[in-house]
C-alpha atoms as a PDB file:
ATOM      1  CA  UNK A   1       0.000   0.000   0.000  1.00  0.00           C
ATOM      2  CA  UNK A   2       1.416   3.670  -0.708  1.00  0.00           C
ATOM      3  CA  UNK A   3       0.982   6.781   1.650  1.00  0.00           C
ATOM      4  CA  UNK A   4      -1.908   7.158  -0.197  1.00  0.00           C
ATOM      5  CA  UNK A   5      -3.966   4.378   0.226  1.00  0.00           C
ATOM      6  CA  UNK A   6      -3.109   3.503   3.590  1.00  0.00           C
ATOM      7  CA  UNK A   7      -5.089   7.292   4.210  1.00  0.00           C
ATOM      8  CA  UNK A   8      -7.766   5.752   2.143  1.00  0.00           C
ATOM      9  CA  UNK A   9      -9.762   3.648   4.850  1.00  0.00           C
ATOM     10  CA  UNK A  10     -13.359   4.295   6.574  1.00  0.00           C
ATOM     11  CA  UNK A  11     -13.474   5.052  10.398  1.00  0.00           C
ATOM     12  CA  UNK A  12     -15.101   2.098  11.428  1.00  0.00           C
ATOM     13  CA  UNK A  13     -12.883   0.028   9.413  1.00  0.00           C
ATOM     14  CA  UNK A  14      -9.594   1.433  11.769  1.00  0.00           C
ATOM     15  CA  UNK A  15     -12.352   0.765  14.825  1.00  0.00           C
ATOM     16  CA  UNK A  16     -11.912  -3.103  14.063  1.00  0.00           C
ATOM     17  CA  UNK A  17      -8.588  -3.197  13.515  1.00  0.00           C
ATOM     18  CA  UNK A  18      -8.102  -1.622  16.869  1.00  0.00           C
ATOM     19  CA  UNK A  19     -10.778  -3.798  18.331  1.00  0.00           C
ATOM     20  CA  UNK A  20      -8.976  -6.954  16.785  1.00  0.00           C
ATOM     21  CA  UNK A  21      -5.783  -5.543  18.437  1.00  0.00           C
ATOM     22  CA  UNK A  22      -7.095  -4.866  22.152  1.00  0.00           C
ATOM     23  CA  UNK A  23      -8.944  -8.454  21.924  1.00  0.00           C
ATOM     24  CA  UNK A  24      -5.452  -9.996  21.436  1.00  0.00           C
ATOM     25  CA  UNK A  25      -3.720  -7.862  23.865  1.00  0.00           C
ATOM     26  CA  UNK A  26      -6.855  -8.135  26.308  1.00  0.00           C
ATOM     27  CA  UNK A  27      -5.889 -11.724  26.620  1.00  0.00           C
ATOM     28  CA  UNK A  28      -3.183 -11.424  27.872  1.00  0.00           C
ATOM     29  CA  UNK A  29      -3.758 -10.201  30.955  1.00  0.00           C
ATOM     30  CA  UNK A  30      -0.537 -10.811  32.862  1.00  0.00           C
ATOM     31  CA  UNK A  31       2.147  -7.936  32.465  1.00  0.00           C
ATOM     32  CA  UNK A  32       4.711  -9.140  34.921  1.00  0.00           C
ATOM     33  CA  UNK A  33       8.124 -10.303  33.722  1.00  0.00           C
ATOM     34  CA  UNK A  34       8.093 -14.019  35.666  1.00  0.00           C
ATOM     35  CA  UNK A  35       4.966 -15.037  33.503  1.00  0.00           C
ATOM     36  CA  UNK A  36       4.838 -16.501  30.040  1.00  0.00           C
ATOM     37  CA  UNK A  37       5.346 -13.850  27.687  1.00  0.00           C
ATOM     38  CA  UNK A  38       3.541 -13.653  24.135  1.00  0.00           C
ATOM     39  CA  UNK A  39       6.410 -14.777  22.250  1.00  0.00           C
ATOM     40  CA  UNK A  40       7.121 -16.977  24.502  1.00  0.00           C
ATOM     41  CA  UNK A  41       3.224 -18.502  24.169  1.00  0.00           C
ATOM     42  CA  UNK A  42       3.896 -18.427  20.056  1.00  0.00           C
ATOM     43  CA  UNK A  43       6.843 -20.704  20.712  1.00  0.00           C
ATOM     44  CA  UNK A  44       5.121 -23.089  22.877  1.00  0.00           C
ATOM     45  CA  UNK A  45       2.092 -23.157  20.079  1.00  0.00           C
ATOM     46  CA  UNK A  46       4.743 -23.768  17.207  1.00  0.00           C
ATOM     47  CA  UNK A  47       6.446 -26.568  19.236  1.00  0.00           C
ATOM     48  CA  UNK A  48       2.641 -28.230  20.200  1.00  0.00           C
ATOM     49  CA  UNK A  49       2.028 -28.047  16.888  1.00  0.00           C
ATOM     50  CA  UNK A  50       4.759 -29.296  14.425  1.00  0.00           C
ATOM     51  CA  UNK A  51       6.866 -32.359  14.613  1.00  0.00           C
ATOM     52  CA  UNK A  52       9.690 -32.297  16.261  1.00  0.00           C
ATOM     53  CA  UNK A  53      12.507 -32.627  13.294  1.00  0.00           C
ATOM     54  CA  UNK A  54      10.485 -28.713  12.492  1.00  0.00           C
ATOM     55  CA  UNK A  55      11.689 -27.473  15.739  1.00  0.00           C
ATOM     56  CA  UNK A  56      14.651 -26.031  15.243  1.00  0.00           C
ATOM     57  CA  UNK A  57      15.148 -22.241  16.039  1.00  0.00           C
ATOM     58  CA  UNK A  58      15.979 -21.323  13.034  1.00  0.00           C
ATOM     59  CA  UNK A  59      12.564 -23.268  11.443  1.00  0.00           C
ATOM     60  CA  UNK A  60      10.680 -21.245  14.992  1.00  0.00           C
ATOM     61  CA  UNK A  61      12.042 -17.813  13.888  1.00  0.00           C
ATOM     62  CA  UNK A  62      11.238 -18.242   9.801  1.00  0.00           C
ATOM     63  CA  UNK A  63       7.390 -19.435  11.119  1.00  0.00           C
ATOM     64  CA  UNK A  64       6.660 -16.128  13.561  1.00  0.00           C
ATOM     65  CA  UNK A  65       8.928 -13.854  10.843  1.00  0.00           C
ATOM     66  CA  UNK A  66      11.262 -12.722  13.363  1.00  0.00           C
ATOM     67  CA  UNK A  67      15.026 -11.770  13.718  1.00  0.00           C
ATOM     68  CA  UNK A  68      17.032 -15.154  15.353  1.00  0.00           C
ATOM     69  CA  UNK A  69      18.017 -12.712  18.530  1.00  0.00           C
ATOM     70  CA  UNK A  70      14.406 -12.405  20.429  1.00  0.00           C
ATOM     71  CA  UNK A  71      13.589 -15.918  19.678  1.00  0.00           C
ATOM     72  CA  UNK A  72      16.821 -16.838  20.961  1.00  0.00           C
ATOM     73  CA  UNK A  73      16.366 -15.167  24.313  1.00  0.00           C
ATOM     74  CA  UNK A  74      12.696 -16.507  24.420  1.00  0.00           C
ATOM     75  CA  UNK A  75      13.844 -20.230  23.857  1.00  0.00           C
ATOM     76  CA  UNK A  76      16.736 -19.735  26.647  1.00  0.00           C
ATOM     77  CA  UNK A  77      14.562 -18.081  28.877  1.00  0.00           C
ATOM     78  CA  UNK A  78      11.833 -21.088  28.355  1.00  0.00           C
ATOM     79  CA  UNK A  79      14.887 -23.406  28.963  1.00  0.00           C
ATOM     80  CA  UNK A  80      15.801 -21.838  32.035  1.00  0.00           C
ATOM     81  CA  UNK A  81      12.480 -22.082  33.406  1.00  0.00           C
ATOM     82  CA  UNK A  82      11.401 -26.122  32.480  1.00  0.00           C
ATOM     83  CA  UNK A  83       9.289 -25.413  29.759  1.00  0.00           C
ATOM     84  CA  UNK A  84      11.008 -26.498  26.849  1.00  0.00           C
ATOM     85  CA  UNK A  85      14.364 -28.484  26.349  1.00  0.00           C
ATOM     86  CA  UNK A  86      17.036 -29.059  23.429  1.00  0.00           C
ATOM     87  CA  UNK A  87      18.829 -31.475  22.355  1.00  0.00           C
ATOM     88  CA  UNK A  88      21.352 -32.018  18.945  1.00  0.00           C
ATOM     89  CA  UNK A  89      19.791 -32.609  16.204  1.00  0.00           C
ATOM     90  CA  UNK A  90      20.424 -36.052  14.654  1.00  0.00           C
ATOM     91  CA  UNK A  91      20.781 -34.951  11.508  1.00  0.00           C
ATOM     92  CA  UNK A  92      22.138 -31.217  11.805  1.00  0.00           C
ATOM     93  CA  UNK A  93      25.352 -30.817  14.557  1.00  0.00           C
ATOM     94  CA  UNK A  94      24.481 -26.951  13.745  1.00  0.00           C
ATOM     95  CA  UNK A  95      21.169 -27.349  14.662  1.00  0.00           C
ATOM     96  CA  UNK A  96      19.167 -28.324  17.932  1.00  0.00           C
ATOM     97  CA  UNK A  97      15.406 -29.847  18.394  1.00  0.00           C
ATOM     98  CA  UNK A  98      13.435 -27.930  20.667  1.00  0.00           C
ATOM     99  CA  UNK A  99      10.495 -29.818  22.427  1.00  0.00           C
ATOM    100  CA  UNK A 100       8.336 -28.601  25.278  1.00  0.00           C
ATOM    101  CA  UNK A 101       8.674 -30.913  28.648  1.00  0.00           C
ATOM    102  CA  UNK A 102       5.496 -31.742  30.255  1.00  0.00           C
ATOM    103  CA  UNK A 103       5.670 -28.447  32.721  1.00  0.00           C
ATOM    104  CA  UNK A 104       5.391 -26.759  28.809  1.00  0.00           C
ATOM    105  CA  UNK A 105       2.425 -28.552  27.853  1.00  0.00           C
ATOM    106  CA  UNK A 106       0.925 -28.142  31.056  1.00  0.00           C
ATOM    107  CA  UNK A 107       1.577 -24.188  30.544  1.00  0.00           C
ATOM    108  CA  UNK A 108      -0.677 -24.742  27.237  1.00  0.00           C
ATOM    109  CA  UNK A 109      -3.963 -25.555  29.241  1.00  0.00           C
ATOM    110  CA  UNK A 110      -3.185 -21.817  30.022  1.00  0.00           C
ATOM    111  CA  UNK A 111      -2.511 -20.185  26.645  1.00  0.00           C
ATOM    112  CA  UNK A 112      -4.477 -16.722  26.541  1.00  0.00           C
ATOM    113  CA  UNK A 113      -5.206 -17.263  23.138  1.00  0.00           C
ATOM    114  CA  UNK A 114      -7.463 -20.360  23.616  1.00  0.00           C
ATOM    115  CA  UNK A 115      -9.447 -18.174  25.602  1.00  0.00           C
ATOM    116  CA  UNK A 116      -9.876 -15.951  22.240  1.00  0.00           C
ATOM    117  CA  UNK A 117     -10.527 -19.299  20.557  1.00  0.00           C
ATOM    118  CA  UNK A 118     -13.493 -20.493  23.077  1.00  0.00           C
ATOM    119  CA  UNK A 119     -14.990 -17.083  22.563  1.00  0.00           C
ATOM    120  CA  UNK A 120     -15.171 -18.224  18.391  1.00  0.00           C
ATOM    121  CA  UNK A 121     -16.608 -21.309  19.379  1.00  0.00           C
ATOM    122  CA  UNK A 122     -19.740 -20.066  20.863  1.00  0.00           C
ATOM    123  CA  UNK A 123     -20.431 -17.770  17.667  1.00  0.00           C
ATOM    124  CA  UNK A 124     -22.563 -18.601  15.166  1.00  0.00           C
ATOM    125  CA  UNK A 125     -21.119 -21.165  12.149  1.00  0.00           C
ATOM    126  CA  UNK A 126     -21.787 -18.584   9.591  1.00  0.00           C
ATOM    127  CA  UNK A 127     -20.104 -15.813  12.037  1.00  0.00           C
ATOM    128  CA  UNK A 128     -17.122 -17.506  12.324  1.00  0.00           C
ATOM    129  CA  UNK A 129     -16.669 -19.003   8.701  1.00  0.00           C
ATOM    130  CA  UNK A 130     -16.831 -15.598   7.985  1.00  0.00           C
ATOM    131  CA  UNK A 131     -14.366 -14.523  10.607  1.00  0.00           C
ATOM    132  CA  UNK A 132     -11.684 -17.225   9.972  1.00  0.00           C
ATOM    133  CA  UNK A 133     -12.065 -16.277   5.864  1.00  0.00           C
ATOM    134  CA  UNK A 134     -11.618 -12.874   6.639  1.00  0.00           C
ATOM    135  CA  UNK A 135      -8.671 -12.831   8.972  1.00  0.00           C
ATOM    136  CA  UNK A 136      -7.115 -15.057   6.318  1.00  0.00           C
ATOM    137  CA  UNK A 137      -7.916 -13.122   3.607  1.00  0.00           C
ATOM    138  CA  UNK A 138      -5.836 -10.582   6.053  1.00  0.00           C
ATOM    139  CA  UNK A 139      -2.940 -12.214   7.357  1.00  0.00           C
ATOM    140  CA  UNK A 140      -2.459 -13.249   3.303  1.00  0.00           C
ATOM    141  CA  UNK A 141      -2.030  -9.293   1.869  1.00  0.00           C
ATOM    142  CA  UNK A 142      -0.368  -8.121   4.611  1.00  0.00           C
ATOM    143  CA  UNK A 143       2.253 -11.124   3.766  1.00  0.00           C
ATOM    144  CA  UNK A 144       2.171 -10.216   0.411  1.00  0.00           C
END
């Protein structure tokens, strides 16, 4: 989008995007430095998620399109704390599998984001189709 077009948008349609913004932030609703942190619940997604030859930090970091460095200090910090562990990778010596340990998955019953997730689940089918198409349609131009 140029300067231009990015002016070229109706009130209400900035009103959602700042309503889909505070929803996201609204869930999480811990700000203190011991807790989970959002990257830190993106990570523990990605590794519930994929197999474990995919998690590898440098496979984590290309997924949430972020620099190595803050992914990095997420992972350690995760480490540190008994969520996750690594190991060598069997078939990379440059590499390491990350997998979450069973205090990680427990964190998951926690994720904020499932909370944003029940909330779809009591909405209409049509409502949601049309939510899920729409925040696809989304997260594909802004990628583009």
């Amino acid at each position: 989008m140029t300067g231009g077009q990015l002016e070229a948008f109706a009130r209400s349609d900035l009103a959602a995007a700042v309503l889909m913004e505070r929803i996201v932030r609204g869930a999480y609703d811990t700000r203190n430095s011991s807790e989970i942190q959002p990257l830190q619940w993106s990570i523990l997604r990605y590794l519930d998620g994929f197999a474990e030859d995919r998690c590898t930090l440098t496979l984590i970091t290309s997924f949430l399109g972020l620099t190595h460095a803050p992914v990095s200090r997420a992972v350690r910090t995760m480490r540190d704390r008994g969520l996750v562990r690594q190991r060598s990778h069997p078939r990379d010596a440059r590499s390491a599998i990350i997998s979450l340990t069973d205090a990680g998955r427990s964190a998951l019953e926690l994720d904020p984001i499932r909370k944003i997730a029940l909330l779809l689940g009591t909405l209409p089918d049509a409502d949601r189709s049309a939510i899920k198409r729409a925040l696809r349609s989304i997260e594909i131009e802004l990628a583009s």
